[in-house]
Every structure is written in structure tokens, then in C-alpha cells.
Protein backbone atom coordinates (compact mmCIF):
# COMPACT_ATOMS: atom_id res chain seq x y z
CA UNK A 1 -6.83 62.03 20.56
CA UNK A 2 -5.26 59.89 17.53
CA UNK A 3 -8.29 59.42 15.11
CA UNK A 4 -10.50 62.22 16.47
CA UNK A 5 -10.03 65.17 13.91
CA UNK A 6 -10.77 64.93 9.92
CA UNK A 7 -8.37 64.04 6.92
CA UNK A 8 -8.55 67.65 5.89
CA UNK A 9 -7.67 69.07 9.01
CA UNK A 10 -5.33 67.06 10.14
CA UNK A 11 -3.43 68.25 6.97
CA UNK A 12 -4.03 71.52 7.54
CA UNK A 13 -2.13 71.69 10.90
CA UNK A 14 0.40 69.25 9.86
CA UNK A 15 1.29 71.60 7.11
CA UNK A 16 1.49 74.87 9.43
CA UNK A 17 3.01 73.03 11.96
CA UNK A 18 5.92 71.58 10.11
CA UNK A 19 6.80 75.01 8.14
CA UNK A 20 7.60 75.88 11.55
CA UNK A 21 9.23 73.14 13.53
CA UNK A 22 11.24 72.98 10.07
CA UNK A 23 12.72 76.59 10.72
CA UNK A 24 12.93 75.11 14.47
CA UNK A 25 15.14 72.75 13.26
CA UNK A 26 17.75 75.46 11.75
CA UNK A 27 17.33 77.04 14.50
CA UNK A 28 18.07 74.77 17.24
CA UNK A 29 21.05 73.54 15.21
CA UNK A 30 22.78 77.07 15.28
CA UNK A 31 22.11 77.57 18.87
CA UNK A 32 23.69 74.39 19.86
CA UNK A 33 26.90 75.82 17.65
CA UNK A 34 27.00 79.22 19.25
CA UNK A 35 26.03 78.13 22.44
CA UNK A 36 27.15 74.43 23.10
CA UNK A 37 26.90 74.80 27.01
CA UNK A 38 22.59 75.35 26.30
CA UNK A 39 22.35 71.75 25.04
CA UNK A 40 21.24 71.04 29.00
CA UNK A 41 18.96 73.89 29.32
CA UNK A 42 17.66 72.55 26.38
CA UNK A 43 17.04 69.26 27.56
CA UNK A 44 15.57 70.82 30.81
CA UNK A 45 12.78 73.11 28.87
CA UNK A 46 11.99 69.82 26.93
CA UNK A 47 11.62 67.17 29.67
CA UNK A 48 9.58 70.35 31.64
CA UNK A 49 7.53 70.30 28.71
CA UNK A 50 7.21 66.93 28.79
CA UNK A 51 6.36 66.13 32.43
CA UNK A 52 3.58 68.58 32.73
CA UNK A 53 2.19 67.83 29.75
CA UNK A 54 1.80 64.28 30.69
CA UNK A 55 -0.50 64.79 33.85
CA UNK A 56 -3.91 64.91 31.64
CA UNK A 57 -7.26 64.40 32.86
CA UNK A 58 -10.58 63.87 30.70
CA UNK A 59 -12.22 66.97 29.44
CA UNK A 60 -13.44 67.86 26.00
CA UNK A 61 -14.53 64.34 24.34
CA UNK A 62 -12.04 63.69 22.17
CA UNK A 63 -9.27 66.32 24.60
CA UNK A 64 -7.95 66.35 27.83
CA UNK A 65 -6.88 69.36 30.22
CA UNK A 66 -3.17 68.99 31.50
CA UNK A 67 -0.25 71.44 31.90
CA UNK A 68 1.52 72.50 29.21
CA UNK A 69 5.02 73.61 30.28
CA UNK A 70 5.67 75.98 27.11
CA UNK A 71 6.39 78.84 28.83
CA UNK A 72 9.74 78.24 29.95
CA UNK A 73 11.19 77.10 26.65
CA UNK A 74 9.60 79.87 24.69
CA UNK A 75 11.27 82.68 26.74
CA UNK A 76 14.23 80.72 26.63
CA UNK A 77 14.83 79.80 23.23
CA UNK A 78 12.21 81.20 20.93
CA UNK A 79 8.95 79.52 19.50
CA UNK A 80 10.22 78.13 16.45
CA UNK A 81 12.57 75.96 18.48
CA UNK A 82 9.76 75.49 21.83
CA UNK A 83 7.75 73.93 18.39
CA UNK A 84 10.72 71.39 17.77
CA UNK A 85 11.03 70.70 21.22
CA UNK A 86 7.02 70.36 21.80
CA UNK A 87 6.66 67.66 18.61
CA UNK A 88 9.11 65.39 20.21
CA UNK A 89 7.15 65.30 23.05
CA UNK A 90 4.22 64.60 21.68
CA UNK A 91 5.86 62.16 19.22
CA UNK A 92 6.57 60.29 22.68
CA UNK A 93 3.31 60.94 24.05
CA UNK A 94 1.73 59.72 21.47
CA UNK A 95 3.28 56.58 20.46
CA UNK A 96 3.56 55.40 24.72
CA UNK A 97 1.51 57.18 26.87
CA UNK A 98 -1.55 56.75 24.58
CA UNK A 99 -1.86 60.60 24.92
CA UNK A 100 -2.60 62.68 21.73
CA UNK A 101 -2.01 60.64 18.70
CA UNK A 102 0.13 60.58 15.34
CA UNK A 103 -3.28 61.83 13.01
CA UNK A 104 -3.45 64.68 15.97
CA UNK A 105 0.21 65.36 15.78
CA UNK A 106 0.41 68.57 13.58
CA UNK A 107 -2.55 70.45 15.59
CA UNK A 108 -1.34 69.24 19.04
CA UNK A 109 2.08 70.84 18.47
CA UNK A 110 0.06 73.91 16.47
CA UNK A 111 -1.82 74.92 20.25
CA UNK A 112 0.93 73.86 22.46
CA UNK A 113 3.93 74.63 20.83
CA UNK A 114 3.49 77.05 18.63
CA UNK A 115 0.66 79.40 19.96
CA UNK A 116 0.83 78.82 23.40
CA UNK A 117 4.61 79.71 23.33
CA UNK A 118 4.02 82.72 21.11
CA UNK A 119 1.34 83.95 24.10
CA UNK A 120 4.52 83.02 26.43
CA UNK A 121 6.90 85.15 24.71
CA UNK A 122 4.82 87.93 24.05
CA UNK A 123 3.60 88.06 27.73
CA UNK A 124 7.28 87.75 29.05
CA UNK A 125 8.33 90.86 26.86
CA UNK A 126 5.87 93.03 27.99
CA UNK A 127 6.30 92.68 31.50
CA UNK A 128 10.06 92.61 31.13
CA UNK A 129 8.96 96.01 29.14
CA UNK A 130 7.03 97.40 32.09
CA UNK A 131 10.10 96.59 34.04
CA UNK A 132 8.97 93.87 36.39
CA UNK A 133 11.00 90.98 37.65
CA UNK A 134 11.68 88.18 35.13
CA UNK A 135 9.89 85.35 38.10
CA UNK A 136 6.87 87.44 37.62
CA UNK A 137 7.28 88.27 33.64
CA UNK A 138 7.94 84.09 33.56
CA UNK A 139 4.75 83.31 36.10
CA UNK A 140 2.57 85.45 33.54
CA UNK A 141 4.23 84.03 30.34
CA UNK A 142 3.80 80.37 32.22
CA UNK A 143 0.31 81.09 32.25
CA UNK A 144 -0.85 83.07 29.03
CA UNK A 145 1.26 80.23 27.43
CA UNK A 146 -1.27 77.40 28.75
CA UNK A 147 -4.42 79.40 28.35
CA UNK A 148 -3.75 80.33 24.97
CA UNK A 149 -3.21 76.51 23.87
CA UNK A 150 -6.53 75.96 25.15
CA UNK A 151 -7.81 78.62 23.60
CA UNK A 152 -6.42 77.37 19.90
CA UNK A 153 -7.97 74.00 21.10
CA UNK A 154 -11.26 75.35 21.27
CA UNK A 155 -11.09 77.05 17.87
CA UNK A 156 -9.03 73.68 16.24
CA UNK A 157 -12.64 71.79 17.87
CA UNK A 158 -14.72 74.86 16.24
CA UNK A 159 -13.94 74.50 13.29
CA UNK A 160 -13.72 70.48 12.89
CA UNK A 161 -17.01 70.52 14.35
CA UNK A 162 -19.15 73.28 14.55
CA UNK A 163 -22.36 72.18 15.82
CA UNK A 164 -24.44 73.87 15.32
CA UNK A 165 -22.26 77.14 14.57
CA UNK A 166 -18.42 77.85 15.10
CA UNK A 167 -19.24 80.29 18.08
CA UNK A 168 -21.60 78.01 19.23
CA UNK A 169 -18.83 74.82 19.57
CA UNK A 170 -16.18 77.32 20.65
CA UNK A 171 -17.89 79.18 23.60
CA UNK A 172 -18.95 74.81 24.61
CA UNK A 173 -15.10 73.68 24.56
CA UNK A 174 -13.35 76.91 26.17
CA UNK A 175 -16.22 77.03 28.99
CA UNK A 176 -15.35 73.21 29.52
CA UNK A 177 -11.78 73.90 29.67
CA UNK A 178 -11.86 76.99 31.72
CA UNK A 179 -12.79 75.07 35.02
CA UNK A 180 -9.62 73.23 35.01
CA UNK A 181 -7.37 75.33 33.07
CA UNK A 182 -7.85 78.54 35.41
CA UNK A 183 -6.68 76.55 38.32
CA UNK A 184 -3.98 74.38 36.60
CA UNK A 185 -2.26 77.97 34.60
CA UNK A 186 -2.34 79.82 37.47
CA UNK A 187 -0.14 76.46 39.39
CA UNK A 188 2.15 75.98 36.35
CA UNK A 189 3.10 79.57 36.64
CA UNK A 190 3.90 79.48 40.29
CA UNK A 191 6.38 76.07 39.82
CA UNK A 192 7.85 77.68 36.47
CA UNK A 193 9.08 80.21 38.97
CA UNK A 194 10.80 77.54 40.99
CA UNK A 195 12.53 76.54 37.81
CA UNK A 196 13.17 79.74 36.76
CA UNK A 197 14.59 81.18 39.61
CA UNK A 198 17.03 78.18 40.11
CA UNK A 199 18.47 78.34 36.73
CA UNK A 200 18.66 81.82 37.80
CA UNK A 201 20.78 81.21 40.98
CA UNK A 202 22.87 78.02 38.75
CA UNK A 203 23.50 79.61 35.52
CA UNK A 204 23.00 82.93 35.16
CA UNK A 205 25.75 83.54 33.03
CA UNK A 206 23.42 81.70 30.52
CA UNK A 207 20.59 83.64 30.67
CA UNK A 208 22.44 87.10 30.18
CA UNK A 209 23.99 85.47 26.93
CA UNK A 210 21.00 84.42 26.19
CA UNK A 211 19.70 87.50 26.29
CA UNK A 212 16.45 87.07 28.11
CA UNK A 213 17.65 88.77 31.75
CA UNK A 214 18.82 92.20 32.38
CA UNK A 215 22.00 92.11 34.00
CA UNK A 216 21.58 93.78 36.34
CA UNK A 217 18.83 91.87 37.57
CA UNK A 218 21.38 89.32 38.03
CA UNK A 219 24.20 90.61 39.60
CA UNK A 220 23.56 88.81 42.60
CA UNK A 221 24.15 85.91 40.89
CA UNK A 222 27.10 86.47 39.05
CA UNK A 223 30.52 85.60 39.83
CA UNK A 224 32.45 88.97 40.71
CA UNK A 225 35.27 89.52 37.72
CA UNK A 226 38.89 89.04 39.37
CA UNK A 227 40.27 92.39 40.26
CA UNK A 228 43.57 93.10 38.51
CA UNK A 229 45.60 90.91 35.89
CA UNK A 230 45.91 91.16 31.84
């Protein structure tokens, strides 16, 4: 929450954070010029993000347990731009729902846009990799991505405060978090496959140039070529 974590650390995450929403920035500028029709899957992986993350209840003092909605724009679009995405909405967040806080900015986007998308991504590949469906490599990448930005919130906690030792303070915040973020990863996951498999079924044409589906995994999908013709 704003306030809650020192001067000093508040720079610290700041600092990592914006190296990387910075490259986000770049980022998300040249795939809206080499793919101008993902501007609305875009806006869809944000909002997601932002939805999800809003439904918070107390937990930590000083933290709260809620969704995260990561997953989905990691796989689609990469961390660095999933950390772009993620500081708007906790800009918003923080300046109207009263959740997070401006002071809190730089390590709020650090776990849940940054870290908890690089879980996402990393999860997503290996499944794909073990050749699994994408709805279960995105359920899995759905929910590695929210654990793990609990887990960096239990370590950014540590090591502002630890009382009386680091592994002391951590094993106290990721045993409080762990009875409500089992349960709420594990329901994320499931309703990120509902998104997923509808952007499946409306653009899948998007997701092959995207390069984040086999085609041949959506074939179904795909509009059959015209037969014939220059």
C-alpha cells in the first residue's frame, strides 16, 4: 500500500522496474507498427489485467491477495510489454481505487508485471514444449504467473522487513498468502482459458502471427484458403 515500503526500496524497484517498462515501451510501439490489428488484443490483456487485479481482499498488513491476470498478456506479447501494460494499471489503481499506491508503484509492477509474467511465459513454453494444448499451457502459465508475484511479494516484504531474519519474514508472508492464493491461481487459470480459447475461436489468424499457437492446433479455426485463382 502507498506509504508502506522504505525510501531506499522504493528506489530500488522503481529503478528495475522502469529499465524494463522503458524497453516495454519500444517494444509495444513496434508491435503496434507491424501488427496494427493487435492494438485490441492489447487493450483486452490490459483491461484483463486490470479487472482481476482489482478484486483484492486484506492479507499481509500492508498487502492484499487478488488475481493478477498476467498470464494472458505475457504469452501474448512478451514481459517487457505485460510490464508497460501492468504499470498503467496500477497507475489507475493507485491514484482511484485506493489500491497499491504511487511510493509502491515500482515494486508492485516488479511482482506482477514483471516476474509473475516471466513465470507465465516460461510455464507456457514448456508445456507448449511437451506438446500439450495451448488452454492447458495458458491455465498453467495463468497460474505460475500469480503464484510467482506472490512469491516476489514475500521476498519484496523480506527484505524491507526482516523480523527477526529474512527467512523468518518470508516463510510468515508466503504462508499468509498461500491460503488464498492456492484457491484464487488455480480459478484465474480456469477463466484465462475462457479467454483464451475465445480469442482462439475469434482471431486465430492473430495468434499464428503472433507466433504463440501451432498452426495446426488451429486449423479448426481458420478460414479455409479459396481454392483456385492468381
Amino acid at each position: 500500500m502507498e506509504g508502506f515500503l522504505p525510501p531506499m526500496w522504493c528506489a530500488f524497484w522503481y529503478i528495475l522496474s522502469g529499465i524494463v517498462v522503458a524497453y516495454g515501451v519500444v517494444q509495444l510501439k513496434k508491435i503496434i507498427s507491424e501488427n496494427p490489428e493487435a492494438k485490441p488484443l492489447i487493450a483486452v490483456a490490459g483491461a484483463f489485467m486490470f479487472v482481476l487485479s482489482s478484486l483484492k481482499m486484506p492479507s499481509v498488513t500492508g498487502s492484499c491477495s487478488h488475481p493478477c491476470g498476467n498470464g494472458l498478456g505475457a504469452v501474448l506479447f512478451g514481459v517487457p510489454i505485460t510490464a508497460v501494460l501492468g504499470a498503467i494499471v496500477l497507475l489507475f489503481q493507485a491514484l482511484f481505487l485506493a489500491h497499491g499506491g504511487l511510493t509502491t508503484l515500482g515494486a508492485n509492477d516488479f511482482s506482477m508485471a514483471i516476474v509473475g509474467p516471466t513465470a507465465a511465459v516460461i510455464a507456457y513454453r514448456l508445456c507448449m514444449k511437451a506438446g500439450l494444448n495451448s488452454s492447458i499451457a495458458i491455465f498453467f502459465a495463468a497460474l505460475f504467473g500469480d503464484w510467482l508475484t506472490y512469491v516476489t511479494t514475500a521476498i519484496q516484504l523480506a527484505v524491507a522487513f526482516p523480523i527477526p531474519s529474512f527467512t523468518a519474514a518470508f516463510t510468515k508472508f508466503i504462508v499468509i498468502y498461500a491460503y488464498t492464493q492456492v484457491p484464487l491461481a488455480i480459478a484465474e487459470g480456469l477463466l484465462t482459458v475462457i479467454i483464451w480459447d475465445y480469442i482462439k475461436k475469434l482471431r486465430p489468424d492473430l495468434l499464428l502471427k503472433l507466433g504463440v499457437v501451432p498452426e495446426e492446433e488451429l486449423k479448426p479455426y481458420l478460414s479455409p484458403s479459396p481454392a483456385g485463382g492468381e
